[in-house]
N, C-alpha and C. Protein backbone atom coordinates (compact mmCIF):
# COMPACT_ATOMS: atom_id res chain seq x y z
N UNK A 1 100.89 45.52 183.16
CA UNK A 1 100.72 46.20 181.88
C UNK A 1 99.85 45.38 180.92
N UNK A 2 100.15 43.81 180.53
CA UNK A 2 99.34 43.24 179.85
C UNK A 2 97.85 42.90 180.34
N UNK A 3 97.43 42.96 181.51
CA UNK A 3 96.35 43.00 182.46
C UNK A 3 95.64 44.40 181.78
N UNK A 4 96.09 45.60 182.25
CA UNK A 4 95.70 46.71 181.75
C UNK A 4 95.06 47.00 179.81
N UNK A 5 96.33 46.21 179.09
CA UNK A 5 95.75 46.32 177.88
C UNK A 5 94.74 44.99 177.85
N UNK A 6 94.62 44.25 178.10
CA UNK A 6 93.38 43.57 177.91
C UNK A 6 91.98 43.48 178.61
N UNK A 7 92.09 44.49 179.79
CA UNK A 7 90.89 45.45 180.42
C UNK A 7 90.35 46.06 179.20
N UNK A 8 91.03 47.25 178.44
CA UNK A 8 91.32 48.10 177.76
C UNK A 8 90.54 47.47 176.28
N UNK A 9 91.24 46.43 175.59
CA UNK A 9 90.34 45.64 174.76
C UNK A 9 89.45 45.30 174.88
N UNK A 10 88.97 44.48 176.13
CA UNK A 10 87.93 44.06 176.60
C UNK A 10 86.52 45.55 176.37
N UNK A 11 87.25 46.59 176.93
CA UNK A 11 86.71 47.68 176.73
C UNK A 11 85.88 48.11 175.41
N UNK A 12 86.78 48.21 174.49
CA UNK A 12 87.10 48.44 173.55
C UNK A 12 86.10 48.14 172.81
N UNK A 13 86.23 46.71 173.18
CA UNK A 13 84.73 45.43 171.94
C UNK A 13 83.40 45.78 172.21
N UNK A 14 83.31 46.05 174.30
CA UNK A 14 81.81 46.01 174.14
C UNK A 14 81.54 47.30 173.72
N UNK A 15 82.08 48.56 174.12
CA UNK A 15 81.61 49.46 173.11
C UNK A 15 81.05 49.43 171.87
N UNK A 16 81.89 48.44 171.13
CA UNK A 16 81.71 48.27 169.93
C UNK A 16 80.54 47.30 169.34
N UNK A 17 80.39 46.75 170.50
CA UNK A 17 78.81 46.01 170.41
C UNK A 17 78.31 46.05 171.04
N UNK A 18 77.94 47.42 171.77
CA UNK A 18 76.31 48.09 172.37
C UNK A 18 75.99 48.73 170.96
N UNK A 19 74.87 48.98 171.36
CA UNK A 19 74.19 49.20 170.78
C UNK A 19 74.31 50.72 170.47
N UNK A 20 76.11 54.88 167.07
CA UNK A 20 76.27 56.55 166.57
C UNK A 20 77.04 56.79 165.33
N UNK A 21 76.61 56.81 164.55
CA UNK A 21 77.56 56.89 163.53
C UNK A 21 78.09 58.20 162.72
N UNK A 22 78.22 59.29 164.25
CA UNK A 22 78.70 60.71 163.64
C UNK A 22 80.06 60.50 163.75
N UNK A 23 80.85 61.11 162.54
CA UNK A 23 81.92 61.37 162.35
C UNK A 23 82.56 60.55 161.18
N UNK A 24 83.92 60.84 160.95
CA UNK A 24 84.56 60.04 160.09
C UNK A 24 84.99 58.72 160.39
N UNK A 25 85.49 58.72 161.65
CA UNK A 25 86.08 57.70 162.32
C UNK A 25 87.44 57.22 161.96
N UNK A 26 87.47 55.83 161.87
CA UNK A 26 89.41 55.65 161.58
C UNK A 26 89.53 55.35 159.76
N UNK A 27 88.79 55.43 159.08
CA UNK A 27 88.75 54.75 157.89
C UNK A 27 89.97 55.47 157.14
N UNK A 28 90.46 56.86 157.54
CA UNK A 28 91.39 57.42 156.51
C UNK A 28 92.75 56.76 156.85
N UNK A 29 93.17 56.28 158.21
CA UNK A 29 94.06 55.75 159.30
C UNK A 29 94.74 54.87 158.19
N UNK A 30 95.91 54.77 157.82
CA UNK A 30 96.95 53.75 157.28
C UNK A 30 97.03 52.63 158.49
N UNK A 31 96.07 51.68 158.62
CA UNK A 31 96.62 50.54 159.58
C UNK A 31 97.52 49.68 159.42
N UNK A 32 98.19 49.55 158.34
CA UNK A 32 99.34 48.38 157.50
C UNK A 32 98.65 47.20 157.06
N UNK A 33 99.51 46.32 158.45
CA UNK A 33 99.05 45.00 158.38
C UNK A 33 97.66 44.33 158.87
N UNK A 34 97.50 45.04 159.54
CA UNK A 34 96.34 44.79 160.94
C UNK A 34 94.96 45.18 159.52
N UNK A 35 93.98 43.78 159.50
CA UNK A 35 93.08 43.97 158.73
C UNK A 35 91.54 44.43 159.84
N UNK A 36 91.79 44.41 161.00
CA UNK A 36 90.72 44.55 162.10
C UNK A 36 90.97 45.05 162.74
N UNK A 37 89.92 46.29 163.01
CA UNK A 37 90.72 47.11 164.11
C UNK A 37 89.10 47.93 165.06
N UNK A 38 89.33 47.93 166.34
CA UNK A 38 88.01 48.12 166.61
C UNK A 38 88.10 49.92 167.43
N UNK A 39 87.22 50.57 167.57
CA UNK A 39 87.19 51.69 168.21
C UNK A 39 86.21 51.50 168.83
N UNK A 40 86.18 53.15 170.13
CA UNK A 40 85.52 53.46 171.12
C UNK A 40 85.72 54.89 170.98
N UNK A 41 84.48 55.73 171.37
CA UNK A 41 84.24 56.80 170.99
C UNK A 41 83.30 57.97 172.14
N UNK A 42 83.89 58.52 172.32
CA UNK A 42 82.96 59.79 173.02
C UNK A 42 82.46 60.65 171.87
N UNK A 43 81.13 60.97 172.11
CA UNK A 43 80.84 62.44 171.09
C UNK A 43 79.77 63.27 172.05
N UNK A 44 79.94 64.38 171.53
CA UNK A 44 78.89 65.68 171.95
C UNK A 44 78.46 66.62 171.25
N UNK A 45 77.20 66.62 170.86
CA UNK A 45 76.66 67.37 169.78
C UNK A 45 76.13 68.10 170.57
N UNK A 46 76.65 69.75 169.77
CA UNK A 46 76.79 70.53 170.68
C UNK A 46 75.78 72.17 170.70
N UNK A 47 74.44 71.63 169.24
CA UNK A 47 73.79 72.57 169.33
C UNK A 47 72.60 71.45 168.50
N UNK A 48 71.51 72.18 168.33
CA UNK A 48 70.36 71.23 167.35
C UNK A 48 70.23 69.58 167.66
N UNK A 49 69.68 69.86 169.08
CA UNK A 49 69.20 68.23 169.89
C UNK A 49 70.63 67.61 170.70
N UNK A 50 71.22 68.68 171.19
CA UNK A 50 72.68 68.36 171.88
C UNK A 50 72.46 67.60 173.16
N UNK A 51 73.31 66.73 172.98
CA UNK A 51 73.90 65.83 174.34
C UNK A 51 74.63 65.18 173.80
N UNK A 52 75.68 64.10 175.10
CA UNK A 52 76.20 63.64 174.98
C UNK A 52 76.67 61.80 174.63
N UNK A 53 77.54 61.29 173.72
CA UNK A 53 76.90 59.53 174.05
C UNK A 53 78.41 58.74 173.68
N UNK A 54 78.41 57.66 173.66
CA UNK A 54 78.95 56.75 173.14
C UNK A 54 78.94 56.14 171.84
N UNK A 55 79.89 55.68 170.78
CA UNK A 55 79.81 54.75 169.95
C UNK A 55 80.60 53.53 169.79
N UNK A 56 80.91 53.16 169.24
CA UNK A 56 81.62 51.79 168.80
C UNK A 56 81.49 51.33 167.15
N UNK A 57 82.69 51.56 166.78
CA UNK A 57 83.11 50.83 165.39
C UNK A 57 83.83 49.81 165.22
N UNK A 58 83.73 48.47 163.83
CA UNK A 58 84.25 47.73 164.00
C UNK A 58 84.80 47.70 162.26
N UNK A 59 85.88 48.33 162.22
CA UNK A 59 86.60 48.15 160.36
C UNK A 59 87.36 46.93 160.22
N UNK A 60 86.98 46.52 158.84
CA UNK A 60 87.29 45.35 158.24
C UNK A 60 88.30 45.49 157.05
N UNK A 61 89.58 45.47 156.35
CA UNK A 61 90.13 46.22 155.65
C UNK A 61 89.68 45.04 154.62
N UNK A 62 89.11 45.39 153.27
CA UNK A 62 88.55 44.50 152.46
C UNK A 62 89.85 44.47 151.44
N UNK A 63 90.59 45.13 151.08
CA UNK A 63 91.52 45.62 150.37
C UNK A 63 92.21 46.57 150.37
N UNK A 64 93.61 46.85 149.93
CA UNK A 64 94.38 47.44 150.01
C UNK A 64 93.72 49.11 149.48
N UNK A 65 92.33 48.98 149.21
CA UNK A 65 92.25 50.45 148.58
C UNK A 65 90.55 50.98 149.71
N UNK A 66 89.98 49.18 150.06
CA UNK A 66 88.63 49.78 150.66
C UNK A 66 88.42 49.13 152.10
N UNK A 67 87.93 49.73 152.83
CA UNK A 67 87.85 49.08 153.97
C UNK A 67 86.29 49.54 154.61
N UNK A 68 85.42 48.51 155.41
CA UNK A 68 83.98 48.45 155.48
C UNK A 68 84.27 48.52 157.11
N UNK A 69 82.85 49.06 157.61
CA UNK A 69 83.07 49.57 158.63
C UNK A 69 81.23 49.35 159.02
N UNK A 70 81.55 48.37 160.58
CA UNK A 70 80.09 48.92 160.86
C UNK A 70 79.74 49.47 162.33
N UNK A 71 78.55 50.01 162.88
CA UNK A 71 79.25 50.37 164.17
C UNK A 71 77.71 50.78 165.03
N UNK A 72 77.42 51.20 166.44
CA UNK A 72 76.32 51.36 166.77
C UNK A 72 76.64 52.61 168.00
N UNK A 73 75.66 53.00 168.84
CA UNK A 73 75.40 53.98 170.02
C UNK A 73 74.45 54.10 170.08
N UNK A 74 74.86 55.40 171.82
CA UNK A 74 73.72 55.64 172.24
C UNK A 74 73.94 57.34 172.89
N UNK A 75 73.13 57.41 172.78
CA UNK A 75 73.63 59.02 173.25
C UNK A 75 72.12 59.56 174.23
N UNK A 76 72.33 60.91 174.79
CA UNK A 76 71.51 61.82 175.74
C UNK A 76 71.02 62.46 174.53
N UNK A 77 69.81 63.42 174.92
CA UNK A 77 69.65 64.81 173.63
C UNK A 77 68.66 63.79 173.48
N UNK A 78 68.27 64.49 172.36
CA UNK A 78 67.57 64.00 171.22
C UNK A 78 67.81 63.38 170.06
N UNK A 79 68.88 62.53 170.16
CA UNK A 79 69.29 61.62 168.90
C UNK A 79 69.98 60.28 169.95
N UNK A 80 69.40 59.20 170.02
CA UNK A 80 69.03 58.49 171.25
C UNK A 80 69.79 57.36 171.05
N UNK A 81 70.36 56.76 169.31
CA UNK A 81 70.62 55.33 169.10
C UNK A 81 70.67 55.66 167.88
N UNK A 82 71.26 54.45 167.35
CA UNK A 82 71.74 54.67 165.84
C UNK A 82 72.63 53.39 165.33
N UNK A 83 72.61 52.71 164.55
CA UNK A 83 73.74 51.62 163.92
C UNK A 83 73.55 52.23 162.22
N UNK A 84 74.86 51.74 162.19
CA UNK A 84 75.59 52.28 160.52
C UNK A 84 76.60 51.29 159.85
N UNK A 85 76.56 51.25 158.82
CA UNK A 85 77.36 50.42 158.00
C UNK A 85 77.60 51.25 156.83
N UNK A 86 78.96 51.08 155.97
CA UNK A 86 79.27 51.83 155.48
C UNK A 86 80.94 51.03 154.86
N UNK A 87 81.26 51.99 153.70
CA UNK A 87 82.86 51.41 152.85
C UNK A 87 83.19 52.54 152.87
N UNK A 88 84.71 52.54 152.95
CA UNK A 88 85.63 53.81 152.27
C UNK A 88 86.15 53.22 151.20
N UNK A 89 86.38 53.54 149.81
CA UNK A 89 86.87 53.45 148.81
C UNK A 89 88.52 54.53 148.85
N UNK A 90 89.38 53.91 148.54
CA UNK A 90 90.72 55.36 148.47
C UNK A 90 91.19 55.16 147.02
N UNK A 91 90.64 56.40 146.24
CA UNK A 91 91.03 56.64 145.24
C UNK A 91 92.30 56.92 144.50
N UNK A 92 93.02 57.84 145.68
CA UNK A 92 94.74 58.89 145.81
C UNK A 92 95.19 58.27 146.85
N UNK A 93 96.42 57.51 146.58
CA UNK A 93 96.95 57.07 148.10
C UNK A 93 97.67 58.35 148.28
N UNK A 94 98.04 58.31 150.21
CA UNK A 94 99.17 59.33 150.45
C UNK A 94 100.67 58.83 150.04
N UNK A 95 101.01 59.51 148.97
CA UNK A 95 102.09 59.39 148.58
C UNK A 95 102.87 60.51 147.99
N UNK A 96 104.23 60.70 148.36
CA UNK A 96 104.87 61.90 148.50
C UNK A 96 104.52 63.33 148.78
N UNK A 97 104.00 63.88 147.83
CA UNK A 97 103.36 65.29 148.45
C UNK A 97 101.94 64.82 147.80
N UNK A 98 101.35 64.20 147.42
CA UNK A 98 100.33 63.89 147.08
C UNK A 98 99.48 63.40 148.10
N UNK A 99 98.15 63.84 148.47
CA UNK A 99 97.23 63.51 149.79
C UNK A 99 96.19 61.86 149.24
N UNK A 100 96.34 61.65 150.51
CA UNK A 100 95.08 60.64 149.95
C UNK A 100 93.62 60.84 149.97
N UNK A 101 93.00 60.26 149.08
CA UNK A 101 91.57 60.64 148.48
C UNK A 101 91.38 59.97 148.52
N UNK A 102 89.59 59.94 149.37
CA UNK A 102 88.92 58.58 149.13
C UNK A 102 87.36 59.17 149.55
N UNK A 103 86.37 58.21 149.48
CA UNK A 103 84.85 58.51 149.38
C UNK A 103 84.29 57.50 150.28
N UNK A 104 83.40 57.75 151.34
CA UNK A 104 82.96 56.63 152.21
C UNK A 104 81.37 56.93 151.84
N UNK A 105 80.77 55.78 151.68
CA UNK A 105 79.24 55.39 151.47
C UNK A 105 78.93 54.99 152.80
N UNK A 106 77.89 55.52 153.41
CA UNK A 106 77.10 55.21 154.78
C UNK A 106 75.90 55.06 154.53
N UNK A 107 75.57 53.92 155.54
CA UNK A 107 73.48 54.26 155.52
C UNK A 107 73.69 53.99 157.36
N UNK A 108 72.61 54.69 157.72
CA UNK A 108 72.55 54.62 159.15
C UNK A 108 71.18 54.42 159.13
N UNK A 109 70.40 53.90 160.26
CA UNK A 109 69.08 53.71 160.64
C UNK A 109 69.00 54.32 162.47
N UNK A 110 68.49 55.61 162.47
CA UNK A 110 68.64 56.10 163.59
C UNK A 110 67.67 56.94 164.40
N UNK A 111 67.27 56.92 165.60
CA UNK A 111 66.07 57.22 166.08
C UNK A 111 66.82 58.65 166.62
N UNK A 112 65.92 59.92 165.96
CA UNK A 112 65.86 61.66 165.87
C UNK A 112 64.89 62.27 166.21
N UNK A 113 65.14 62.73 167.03
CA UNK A 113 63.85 63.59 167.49
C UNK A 113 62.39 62.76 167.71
N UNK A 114 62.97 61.82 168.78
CA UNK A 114 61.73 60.96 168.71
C UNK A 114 60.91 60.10 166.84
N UNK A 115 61.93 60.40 166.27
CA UNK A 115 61.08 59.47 165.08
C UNK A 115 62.50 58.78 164.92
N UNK A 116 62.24 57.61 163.46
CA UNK A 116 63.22 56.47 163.55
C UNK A 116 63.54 56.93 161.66
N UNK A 117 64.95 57.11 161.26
CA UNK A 117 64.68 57.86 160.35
C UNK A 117 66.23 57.15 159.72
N UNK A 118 65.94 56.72 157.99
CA UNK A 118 67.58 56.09 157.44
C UNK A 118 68.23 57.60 157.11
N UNK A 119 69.64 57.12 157.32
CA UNK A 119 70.31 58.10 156.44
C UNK A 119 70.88 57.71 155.66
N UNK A 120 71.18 58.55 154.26
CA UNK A 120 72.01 57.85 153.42
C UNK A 120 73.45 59.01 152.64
N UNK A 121 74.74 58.86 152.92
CA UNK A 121 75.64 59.54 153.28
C UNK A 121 76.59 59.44 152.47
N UNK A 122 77.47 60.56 151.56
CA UNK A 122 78.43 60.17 150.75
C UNK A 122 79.33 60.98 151.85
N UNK A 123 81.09 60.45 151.84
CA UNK A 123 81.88 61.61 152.48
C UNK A 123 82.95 61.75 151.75
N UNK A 124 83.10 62.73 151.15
CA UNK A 124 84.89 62.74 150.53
C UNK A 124 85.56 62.91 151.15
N UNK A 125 86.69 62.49 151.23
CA UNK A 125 87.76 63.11 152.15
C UNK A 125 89.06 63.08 151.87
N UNK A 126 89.85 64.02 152.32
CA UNK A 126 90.96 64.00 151.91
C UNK A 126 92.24 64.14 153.67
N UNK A 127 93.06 63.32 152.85
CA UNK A 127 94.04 63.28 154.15
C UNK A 127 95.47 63.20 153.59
N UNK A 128 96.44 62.94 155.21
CA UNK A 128 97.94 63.73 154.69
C UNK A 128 98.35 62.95 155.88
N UNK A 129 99.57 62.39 155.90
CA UNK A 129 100.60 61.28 156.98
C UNK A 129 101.59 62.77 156.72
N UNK A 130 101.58 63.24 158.11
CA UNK A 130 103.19 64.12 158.59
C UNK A 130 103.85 64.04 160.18
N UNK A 131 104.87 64.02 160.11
CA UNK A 131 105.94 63.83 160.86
C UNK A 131 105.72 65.00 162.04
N UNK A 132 105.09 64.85 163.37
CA UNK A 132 105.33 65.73 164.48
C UNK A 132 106.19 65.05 165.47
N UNK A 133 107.31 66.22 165.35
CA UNK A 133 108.23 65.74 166.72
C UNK A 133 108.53 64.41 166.65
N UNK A 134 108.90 63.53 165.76
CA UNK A 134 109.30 62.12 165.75
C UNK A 134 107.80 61.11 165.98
N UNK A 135 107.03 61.64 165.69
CA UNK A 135 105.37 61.23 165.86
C UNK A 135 104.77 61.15 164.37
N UNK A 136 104.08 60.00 163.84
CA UNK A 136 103.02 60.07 162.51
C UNK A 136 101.65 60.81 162.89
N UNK A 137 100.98 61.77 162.31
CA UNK A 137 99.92 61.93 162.38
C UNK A 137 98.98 61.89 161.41
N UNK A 138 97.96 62.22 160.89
CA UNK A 138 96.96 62.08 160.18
C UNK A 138 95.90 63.28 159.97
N UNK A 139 96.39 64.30 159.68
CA UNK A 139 95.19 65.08 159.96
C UNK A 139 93.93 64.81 158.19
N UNK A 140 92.97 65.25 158.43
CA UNK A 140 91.81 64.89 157.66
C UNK A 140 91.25 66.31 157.43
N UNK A 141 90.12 66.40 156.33
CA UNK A 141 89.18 67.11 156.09
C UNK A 141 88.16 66.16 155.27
N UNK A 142 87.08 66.70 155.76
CA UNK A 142 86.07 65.63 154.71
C UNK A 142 84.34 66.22 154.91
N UNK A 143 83.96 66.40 153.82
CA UNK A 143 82.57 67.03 153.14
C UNK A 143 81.32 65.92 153.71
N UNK A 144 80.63 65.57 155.07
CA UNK A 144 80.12 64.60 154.67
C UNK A 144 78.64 65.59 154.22
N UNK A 145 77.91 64.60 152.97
CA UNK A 145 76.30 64.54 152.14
C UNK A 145 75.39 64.37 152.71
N UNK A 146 74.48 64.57 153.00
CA UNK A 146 73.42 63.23 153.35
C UNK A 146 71.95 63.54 152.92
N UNK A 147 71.28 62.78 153.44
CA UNK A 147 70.01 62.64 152.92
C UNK A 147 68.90 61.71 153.91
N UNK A 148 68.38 62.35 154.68
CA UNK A 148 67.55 62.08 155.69
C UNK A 148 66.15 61.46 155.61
N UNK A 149 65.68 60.92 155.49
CA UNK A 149 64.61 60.01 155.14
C UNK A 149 63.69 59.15 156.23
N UNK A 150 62.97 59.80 156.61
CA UNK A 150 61.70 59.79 157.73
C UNK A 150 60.55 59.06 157.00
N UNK A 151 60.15 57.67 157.51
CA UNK A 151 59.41 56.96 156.57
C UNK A 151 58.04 57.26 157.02
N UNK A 152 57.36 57.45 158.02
CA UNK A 152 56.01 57.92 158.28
C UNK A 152 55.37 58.54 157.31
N UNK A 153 55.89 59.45 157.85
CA UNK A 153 55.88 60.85 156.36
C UNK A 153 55.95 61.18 154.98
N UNK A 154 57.39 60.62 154.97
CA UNK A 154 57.47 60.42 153.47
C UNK A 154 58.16 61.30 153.03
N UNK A 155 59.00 62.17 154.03
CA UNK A 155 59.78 62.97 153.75
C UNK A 155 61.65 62.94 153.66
N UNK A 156 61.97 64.20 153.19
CA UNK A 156 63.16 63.65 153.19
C UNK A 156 64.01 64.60 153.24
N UNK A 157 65.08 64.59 153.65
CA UNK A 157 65.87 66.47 153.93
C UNK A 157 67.29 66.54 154.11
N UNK A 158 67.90 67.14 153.10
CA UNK A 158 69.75 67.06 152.72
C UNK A 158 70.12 67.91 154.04
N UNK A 159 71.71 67.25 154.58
CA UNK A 159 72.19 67.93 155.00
C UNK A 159 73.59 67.43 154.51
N UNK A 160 74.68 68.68 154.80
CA UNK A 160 75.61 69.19 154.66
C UNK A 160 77.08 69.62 156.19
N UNK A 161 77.65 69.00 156.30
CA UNK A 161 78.82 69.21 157.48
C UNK A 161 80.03 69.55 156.78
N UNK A 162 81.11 70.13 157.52
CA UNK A 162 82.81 69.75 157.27
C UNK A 162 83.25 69.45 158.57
N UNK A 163 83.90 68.63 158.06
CA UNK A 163 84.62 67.56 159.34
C UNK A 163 86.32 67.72 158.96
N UNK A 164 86.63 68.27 160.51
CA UNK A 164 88.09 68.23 160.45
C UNK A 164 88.68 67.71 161.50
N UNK A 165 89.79 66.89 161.03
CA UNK A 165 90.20 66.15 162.60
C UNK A 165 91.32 65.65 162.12
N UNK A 166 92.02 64.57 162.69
CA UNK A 166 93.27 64.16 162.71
C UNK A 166 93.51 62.18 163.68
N UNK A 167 94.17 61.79 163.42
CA UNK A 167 94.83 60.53 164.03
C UNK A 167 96.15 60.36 164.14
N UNK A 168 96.34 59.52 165.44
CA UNK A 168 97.90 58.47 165.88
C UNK A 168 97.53 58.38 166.33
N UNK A 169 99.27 57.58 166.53
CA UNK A 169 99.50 56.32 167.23
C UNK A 169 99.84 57.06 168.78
N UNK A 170 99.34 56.57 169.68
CA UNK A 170 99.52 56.95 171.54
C UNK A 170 101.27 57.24 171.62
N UNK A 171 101.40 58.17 171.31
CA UNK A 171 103.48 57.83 171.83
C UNK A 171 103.92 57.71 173.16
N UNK A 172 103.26 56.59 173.97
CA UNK A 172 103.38 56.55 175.51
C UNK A 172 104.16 54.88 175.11
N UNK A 173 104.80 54.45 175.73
CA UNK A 173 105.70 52.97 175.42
C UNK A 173 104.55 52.09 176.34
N UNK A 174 104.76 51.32 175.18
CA UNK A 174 103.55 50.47 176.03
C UNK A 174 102.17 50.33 175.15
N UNK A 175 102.23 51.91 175.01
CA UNK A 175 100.63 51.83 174.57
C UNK A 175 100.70 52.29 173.00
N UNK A 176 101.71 52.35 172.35
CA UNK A 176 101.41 52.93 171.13
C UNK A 176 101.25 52.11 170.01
N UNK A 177 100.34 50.74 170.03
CA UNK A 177 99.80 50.33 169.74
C UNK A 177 98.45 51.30 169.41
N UNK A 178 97.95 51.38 170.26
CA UNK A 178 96.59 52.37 169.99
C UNK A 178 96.89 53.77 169.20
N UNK A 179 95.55 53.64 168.63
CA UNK A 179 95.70 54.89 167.98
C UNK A 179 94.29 55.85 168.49
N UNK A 180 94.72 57.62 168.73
CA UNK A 180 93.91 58.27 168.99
C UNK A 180 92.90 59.05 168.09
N UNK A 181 92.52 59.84 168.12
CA UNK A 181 91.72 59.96 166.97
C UNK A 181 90.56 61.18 167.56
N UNK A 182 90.39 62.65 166.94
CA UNK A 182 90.12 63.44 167.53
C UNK A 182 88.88 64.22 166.07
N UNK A 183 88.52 64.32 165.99
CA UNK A 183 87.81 65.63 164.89
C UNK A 183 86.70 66.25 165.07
N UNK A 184 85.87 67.41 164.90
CA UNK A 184 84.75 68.33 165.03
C UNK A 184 84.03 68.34 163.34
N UNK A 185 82.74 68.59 163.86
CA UNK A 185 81.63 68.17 162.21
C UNK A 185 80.89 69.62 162.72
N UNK A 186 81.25 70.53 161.78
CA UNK A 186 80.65 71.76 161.69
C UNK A 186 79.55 71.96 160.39
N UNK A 187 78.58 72.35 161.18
CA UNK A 187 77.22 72.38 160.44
C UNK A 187 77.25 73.52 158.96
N UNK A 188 77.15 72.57 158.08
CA UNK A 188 76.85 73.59 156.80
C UNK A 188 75.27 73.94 156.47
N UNK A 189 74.52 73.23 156.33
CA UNK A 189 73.27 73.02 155.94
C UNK A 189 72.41 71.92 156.83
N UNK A 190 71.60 72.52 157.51
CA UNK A 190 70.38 71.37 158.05
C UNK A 190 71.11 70.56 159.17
N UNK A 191 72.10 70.58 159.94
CA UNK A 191 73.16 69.23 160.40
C UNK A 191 72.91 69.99 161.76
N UNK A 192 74.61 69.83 161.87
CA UNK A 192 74.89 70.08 163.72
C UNK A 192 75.70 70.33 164.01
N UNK A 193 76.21 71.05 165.30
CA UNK A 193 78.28 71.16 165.26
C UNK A 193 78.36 69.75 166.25
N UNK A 194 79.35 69.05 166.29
CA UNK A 194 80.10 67.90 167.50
C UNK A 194 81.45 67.87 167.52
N UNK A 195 81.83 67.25 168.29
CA UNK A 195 82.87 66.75 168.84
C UNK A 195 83.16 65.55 168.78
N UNK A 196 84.32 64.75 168.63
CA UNK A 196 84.32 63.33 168.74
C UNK A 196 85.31 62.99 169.13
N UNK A 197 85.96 62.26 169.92
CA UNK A 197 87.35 61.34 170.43
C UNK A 197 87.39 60.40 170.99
N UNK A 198 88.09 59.49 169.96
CA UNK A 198 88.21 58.21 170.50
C UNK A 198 89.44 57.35 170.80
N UNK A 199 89.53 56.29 171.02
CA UNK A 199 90.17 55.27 170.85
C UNK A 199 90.29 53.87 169.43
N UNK A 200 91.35 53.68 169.63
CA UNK A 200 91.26 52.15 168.56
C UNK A 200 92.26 51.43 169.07
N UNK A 201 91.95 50.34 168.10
CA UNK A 201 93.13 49.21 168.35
C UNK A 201 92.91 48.06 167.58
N UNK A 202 94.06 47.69 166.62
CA UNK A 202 94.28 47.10 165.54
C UNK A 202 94.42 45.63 166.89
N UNK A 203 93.33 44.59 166.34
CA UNK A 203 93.07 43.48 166.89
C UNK A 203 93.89 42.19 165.99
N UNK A 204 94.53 42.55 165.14
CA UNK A 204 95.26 41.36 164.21
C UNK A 204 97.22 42.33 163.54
């Protein structure tokens, strides 16, 4: 078993340092104590330059309210590679019937459609800790902004998603340490629909 989870970590890291930064990822996730926590990620974008790839994130909890996040991939299609850095700020903690609120700042530098192009990304989001079947979960909603910026050119072009998804903890003994982590980014304006699911694991 301890063989297996440290395959599994081992896993875990290099994902996280090859070389995608769609989605929300774990930033809404209540990790407690654990200030480091790394993920691994499948995604599939599933119309407007669709294929499939890998990512890897690595969050840093800076404080009890913000936590920084940076992360890279590679994917099939036409959106080929990508690294991102980025903060969540949490404005509303989840507390009692009250959801938590918070805003993540992204810039990504990512090669699209054959050109190499920054993005620059606000996401609000809002989330909720509830009780399934003796299980914590996490489900999410969140608006991400952006603003596309192709330097050749000189151009530049907003887009618009909603992202809905959810997180926990694995309820398998053994493994519920890890946390899973599932959500879809449906195209509002200029964007894309995907898929995303991953893995994590609080390293401290």
């Amino acid at each position: 078993m301890r063989a297996v989870k440290n395959l599994l970590g081992l896993f875990l890291l290099t994902q996280a340092l090859q070389a995608f930064g769609y989605g929300t990822g774990m930033s809404t996730y209540p990790t407690g104590l654990s200030n480091h926590t790394i993920s691994a990620e499948m995604l599939g974008v599933v119309n407007n330059g669709k294929g499939l790839g890998i990512q890897g994130r690595y969050m840093f909890k800076a404080s009890s309210a913000m936590s920084v996040e940076v992360g890279a991939g590679l994917s099939g299609g036409e959106r080929s590679n990508r690294f991102f850095a980025g903060a969540d700020y949490m404005f509303l903690p989840d507390y009692e019937k009250q959801p938590r609120f918070s805003v993540k700042g992204l810039i990504e530098n990512a090669e699209e459609n054959g050109k190499r192009i920054n993005i620059l990304s606000m996401v609000p989001t809002v989330s909720k800790g509830f009780n399934f079947w003796g299980t914590e979960a996490y489900p999410f909603v969140a608006v991400p902004i952006s603003l596309g910026l192709e330097g050749d050119s000189k151009t530049y072009e907003s887009m618009i998603q909603l992202s809905l998804g959810g997180s926990g903890k694995i309820p398998v003994e053994g493994y519920d340490k890890f946390i899973a982590h599932i959500e879809g980014n449906i195209n509002i304006k200029d964007a894309y629909h995907s898929v995303a699911m991953g893995i994590s694991y609080p390293i401290d």
